[in-house]
Protein backbone atom coordinates (compact mmCIF):
# COMPACT_ATOMS: atom_id res chain seq x y z
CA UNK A 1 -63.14 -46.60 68.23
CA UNK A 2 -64.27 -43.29 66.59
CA UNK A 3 -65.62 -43.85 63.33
CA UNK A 4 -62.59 -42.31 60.92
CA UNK A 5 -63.33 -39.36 58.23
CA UNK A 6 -62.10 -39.28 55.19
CA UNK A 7 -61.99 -38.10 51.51
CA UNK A 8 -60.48 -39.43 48.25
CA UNK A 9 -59.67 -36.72 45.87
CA UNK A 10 -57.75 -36.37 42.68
CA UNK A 11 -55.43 -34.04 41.50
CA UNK A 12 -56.15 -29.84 41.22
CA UNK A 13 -57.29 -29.87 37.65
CA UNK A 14 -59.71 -32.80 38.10
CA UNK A 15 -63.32 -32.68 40.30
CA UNK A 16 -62.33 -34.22 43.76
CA UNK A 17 -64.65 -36.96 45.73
CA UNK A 18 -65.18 -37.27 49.00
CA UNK A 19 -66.46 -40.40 51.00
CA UNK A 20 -66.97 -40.22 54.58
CA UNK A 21 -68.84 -42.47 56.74
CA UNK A 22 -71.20 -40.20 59.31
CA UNK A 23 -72.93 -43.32 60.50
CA UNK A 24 -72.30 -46.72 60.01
CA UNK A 25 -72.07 -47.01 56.01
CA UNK A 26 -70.01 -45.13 53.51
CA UNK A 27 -71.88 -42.27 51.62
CA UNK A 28 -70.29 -40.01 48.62
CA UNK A 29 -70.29 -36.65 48.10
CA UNK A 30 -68.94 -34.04 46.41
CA UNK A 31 -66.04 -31.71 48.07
CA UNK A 32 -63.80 -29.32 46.23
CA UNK A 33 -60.94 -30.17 48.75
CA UNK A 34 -59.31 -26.83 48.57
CA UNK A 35 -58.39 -27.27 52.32
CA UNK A 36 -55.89 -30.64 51.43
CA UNK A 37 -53.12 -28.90 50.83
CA UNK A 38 -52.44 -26.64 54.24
CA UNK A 39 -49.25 -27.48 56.31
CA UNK A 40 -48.76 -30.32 58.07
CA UNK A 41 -48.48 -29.51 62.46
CA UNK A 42 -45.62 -31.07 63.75
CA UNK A 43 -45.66 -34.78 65.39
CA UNK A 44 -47.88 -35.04 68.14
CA UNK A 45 -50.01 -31.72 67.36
CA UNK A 46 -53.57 -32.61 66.29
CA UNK A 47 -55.47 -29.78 64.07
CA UNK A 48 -59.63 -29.83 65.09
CA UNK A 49 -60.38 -29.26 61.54
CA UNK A 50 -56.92 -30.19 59.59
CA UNK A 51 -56.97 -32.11 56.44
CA UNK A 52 -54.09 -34.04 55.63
CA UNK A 53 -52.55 -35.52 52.05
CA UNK A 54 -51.38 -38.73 52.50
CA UNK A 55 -51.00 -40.09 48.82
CA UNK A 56 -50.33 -36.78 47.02
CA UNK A 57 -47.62 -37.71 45.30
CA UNK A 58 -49.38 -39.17 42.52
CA UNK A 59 -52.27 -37.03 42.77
CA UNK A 60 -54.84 -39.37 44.57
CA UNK A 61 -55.45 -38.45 47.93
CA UNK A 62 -56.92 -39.55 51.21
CA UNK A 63 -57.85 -37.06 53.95
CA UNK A 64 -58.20 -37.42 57.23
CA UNK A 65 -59.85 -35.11 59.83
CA UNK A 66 -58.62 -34.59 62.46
CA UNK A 67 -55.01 -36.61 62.11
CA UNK A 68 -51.68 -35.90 63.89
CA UNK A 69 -49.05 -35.96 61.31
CA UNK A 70 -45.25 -35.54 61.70
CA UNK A 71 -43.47 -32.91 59.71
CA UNK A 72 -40.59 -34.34 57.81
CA UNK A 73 -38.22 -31.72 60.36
CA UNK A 74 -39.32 -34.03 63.03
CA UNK A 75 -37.54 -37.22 61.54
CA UNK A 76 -40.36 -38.89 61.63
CA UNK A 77 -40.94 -40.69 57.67
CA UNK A 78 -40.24 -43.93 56.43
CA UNK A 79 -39.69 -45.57 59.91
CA UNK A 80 -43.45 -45.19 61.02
CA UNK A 81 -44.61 -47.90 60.64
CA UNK A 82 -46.51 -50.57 62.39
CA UNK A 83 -45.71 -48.87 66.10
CA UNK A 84 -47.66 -45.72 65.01
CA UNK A 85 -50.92 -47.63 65.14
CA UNK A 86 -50.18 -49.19 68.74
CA UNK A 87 -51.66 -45.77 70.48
CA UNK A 88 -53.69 -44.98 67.82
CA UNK A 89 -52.05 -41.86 66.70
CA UNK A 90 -52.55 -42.83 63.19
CA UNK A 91 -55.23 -43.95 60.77
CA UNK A 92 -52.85 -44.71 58.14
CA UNK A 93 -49.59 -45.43 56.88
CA UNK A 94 -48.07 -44.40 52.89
CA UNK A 95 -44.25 -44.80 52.60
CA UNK A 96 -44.41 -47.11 49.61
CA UNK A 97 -44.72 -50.25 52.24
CA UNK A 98 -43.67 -53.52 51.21
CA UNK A 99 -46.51 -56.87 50.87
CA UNK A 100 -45.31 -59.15 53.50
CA UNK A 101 -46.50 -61.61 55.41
CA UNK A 102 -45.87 -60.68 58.71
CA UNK A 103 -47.18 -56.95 58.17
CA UNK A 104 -49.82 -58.25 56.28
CA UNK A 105 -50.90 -60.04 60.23
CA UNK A 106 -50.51 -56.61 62.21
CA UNK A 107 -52.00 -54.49 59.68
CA UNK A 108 -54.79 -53.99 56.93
CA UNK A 109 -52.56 -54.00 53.84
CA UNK A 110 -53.78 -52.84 50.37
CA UNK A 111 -51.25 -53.13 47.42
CA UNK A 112 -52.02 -50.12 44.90
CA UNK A 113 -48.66 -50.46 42.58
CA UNK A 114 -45.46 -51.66 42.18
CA UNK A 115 -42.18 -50.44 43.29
CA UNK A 116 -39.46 -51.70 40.35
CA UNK A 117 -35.87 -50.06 38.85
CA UNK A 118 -35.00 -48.57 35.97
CA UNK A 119 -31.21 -48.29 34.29
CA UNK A 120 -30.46 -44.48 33.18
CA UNK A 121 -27.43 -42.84 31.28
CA UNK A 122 -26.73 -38.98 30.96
CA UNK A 123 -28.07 -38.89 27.45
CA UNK A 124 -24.93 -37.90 26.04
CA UNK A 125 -23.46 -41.26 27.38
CA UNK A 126 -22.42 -43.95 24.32
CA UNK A 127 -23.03 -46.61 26.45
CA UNK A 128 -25.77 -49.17 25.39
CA UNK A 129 -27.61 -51.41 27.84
CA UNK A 130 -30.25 -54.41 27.63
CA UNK A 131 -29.79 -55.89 30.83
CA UNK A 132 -28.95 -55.79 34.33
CA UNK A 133 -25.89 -57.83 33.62
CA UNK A 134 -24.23 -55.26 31.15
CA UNK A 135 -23.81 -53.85 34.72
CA UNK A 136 -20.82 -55.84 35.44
CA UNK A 137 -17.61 -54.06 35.93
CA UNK A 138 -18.82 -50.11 35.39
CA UNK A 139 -19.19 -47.65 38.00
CA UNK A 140 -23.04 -47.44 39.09
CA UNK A 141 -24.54 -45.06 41.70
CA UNK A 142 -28.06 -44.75 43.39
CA UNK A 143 -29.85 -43.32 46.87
CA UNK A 144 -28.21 -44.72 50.09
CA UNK A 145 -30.16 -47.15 52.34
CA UNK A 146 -32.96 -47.86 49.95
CA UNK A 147 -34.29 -51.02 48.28
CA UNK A 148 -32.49 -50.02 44.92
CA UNK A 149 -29.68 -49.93 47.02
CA UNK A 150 -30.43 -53.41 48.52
CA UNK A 151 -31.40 -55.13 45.06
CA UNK A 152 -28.54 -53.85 43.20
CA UNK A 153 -26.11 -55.16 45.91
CA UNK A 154 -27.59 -58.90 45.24
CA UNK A 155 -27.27 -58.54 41.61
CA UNK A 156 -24.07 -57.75 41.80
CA UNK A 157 -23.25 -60.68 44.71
CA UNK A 158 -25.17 -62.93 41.75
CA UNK A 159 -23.01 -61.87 39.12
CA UNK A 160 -20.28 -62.35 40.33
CA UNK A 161 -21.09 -65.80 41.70
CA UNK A 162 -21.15 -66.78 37.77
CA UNK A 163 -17.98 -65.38 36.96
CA UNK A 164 -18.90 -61.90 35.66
CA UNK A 165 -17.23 -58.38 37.08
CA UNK A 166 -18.87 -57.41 39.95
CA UNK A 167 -20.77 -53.90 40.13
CA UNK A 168 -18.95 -50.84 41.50
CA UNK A 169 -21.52 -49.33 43.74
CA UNK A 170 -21.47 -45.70 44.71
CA UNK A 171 -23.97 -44.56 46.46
CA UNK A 172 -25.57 -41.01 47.78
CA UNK A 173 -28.08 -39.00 50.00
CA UNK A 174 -30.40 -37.95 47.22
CA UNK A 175 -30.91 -38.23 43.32
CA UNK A 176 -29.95 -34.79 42.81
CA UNK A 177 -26.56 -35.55 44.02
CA UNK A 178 -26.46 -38.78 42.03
CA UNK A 179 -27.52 -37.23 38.45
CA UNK A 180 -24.72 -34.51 39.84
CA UNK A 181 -22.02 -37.29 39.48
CA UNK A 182 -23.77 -38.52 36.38
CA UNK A 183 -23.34 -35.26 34.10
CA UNK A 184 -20.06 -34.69 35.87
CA UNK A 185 -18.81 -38.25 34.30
CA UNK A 186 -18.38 -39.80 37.76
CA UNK A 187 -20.47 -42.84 37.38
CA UNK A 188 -21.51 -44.65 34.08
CA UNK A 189 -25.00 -45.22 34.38
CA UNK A 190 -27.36 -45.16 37.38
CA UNK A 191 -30.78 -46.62 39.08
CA UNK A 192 -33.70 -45.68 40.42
CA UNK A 193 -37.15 -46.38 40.89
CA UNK A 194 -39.44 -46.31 37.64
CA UNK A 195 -41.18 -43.23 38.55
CA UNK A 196 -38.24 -41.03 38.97
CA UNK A 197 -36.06 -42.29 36.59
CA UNK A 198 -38.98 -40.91 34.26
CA UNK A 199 -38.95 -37.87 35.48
CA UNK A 200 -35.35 -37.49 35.68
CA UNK A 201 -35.93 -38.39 31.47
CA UNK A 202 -38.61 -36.21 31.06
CA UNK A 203 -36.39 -33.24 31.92
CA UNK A 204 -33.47 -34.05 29.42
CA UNK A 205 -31.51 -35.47 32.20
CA UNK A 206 -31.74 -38.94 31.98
CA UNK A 207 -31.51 -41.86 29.16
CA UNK A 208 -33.67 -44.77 30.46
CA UNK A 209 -32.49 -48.01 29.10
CA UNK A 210 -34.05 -51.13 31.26
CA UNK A 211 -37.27 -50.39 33.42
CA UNK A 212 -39.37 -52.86 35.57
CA UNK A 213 -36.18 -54.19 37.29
CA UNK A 214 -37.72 -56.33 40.67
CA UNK A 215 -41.07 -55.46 40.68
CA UNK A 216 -42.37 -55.70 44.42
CA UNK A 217 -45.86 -54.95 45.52
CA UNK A 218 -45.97 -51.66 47.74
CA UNK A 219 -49.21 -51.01 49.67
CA UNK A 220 -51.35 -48.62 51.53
CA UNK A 221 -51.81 -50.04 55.28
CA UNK A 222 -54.45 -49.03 57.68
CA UNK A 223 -55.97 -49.84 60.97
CA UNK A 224 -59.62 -50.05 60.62
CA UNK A 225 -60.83 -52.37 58.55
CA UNK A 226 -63.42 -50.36 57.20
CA UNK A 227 -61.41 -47.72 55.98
CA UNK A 228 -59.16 -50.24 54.21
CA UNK A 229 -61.68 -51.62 52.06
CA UNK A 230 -63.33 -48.70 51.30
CA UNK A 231 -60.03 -47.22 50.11
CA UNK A 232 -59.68 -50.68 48.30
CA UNK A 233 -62.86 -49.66 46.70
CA UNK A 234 -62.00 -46.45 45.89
CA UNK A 235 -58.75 -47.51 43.97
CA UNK A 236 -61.37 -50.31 41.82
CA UNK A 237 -63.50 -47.42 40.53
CA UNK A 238 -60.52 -45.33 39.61
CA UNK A 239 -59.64 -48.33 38.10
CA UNK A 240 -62.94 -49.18 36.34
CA UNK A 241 -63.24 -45.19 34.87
CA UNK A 242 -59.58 -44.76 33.82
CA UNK A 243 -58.56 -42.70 36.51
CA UNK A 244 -56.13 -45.05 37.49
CA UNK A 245 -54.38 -45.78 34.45
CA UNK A 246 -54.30 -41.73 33.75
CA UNK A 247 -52.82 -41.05 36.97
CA UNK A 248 -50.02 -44.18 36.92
CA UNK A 249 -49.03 -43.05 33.09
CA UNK A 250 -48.80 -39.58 34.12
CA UNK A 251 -46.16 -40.53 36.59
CA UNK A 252 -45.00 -43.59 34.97
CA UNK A 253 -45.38 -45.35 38.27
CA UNK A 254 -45.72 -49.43 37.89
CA UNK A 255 -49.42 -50.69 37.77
CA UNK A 256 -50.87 -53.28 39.05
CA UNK A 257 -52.31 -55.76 36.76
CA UNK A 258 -55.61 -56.21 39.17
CA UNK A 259 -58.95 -54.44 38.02
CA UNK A 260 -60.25 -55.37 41.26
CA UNK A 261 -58.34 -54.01 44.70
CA UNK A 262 -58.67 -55.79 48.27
CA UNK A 263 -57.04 -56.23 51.48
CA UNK A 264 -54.39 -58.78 50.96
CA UNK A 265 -54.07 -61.18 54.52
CA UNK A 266 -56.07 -61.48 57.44
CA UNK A 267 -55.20 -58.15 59.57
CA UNK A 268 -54.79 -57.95 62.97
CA UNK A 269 -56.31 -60.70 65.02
CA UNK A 270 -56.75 -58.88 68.39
């Protein structure tokens, strides 16, 4: 197996850091990274000298050189998971992956945060809410086929096993379209994950009222087992010099409570 590439680097306005591995150990040095950002090739296209982003979204990133990627036209996203790795087409895997047991035996899993939900109003909205169950009876929407979809369904199921009004659920393609029916009155409150719910505040659009609703660990997975740890490592030194916390309040994503990041389960055994 070729020995994989890669950097870690932090947002635009802070000094990026690259580690790579030209031998057998991991060595660091700097790298201004200005190449991270260039388009992605479509699925299946490999780039000789093509860096890709893989955990931009919160502005830490791993790059890998060279690395086929799949555009998001090619409907290729969530759904690549474990079967990516079988031909070794990738080193890598970020879709905000779930901790579980069975991945955690076919790949190298590292948690980095927490995927939870957050209750939101339209801000002009007079209603008042403490807890999930304040829920019952009013008209709720959220993103289609996603786990606030999932959760909010067995709330409601739970509720109404103990005699409360269940939850009417709309749901929709995106969170535009929900805060859409929000402002326009059609749904009393709504949910979403911590991180945009914050946003979604930040702009005046939003009134959060609950957050840290089913907390699950989500988790960067890899092949190698090399490159898993070292990322592991990575993530403890952003931890150790603040970067971490900076980069989590920034984008009010859910920490971990660990100051010390690892490989959770065994890996692959073949």
């Amino acid at each position: 197996m070729r020995a994989p590439r890669c950097a870690i680097t932090l947002d635009s306005r802070v000094p990026r850091i690259r580690f790579s591995r030209p031998r057998a150990e991991w060595t660091w040095v700097e790298s201004s990274g200005r190449g991270l950002g260039a388009p992605l090739p479509p699925a299946g296209e490999v780039g000789a000298t093509r860096r890709v982003r893989v955990l931009s979204s919160w502005g830490f990133s791993i790059a890998e050189i060279p690395s086929p990627q799949p555009s998001r036209a090619s409907g290729e996203r969530e759904h690549l998971t474990a079967a990516a790795f079988e031909p070794g087409r990738f080193d890598a895997i970020n879709t905000g992956l779930f901790w579980t047991e069975e991945r955690s035996k076919m790949l190298y899993l590292v948690p980095y945060a927490q995927q939870a939900i957050s209750i939101y109003t339209d801000p002009a909205s007079s209603l008042k809410l403490e807890k999930f169950e304040d829920l019952a009876g009013r008209v709720v929407g959220m993103e289609s086929a996603t786990y606030t979809e999932r959760k909010a369904r067995e709330f409601s199921a739970a509720m109404e096993a103990k005699g409360l009004k269940p939850i009417e659920l709309r749901t929709f393609t995106t969170v535009t379209a929900t805060s859409a029916a929000l402002r326009a009155g059609q749904l009393e409150a709504a949910l979403n994950i911590n991180e945009t719910a914050n946003s979604l505040e930040q702009k005046g659009i939003a009134k959060i009222w609950v957050r840290d609703i089913a907390g699950t660990d989500i988790t960067f997975a890899f092949r190698d087992k090399l490159l898993a740890q070292a990322f592991a490592d990575a993530l403890t030194a952003a931890r150790a010099d603040g970067t971490y916390d900076k980069l989590f309040d920034k984008f009010g994503m859910t920490k971990l409570k660990t100051t010390t990041f690892a490989i959770r389960g065994d890996g692959p055994t073949n």
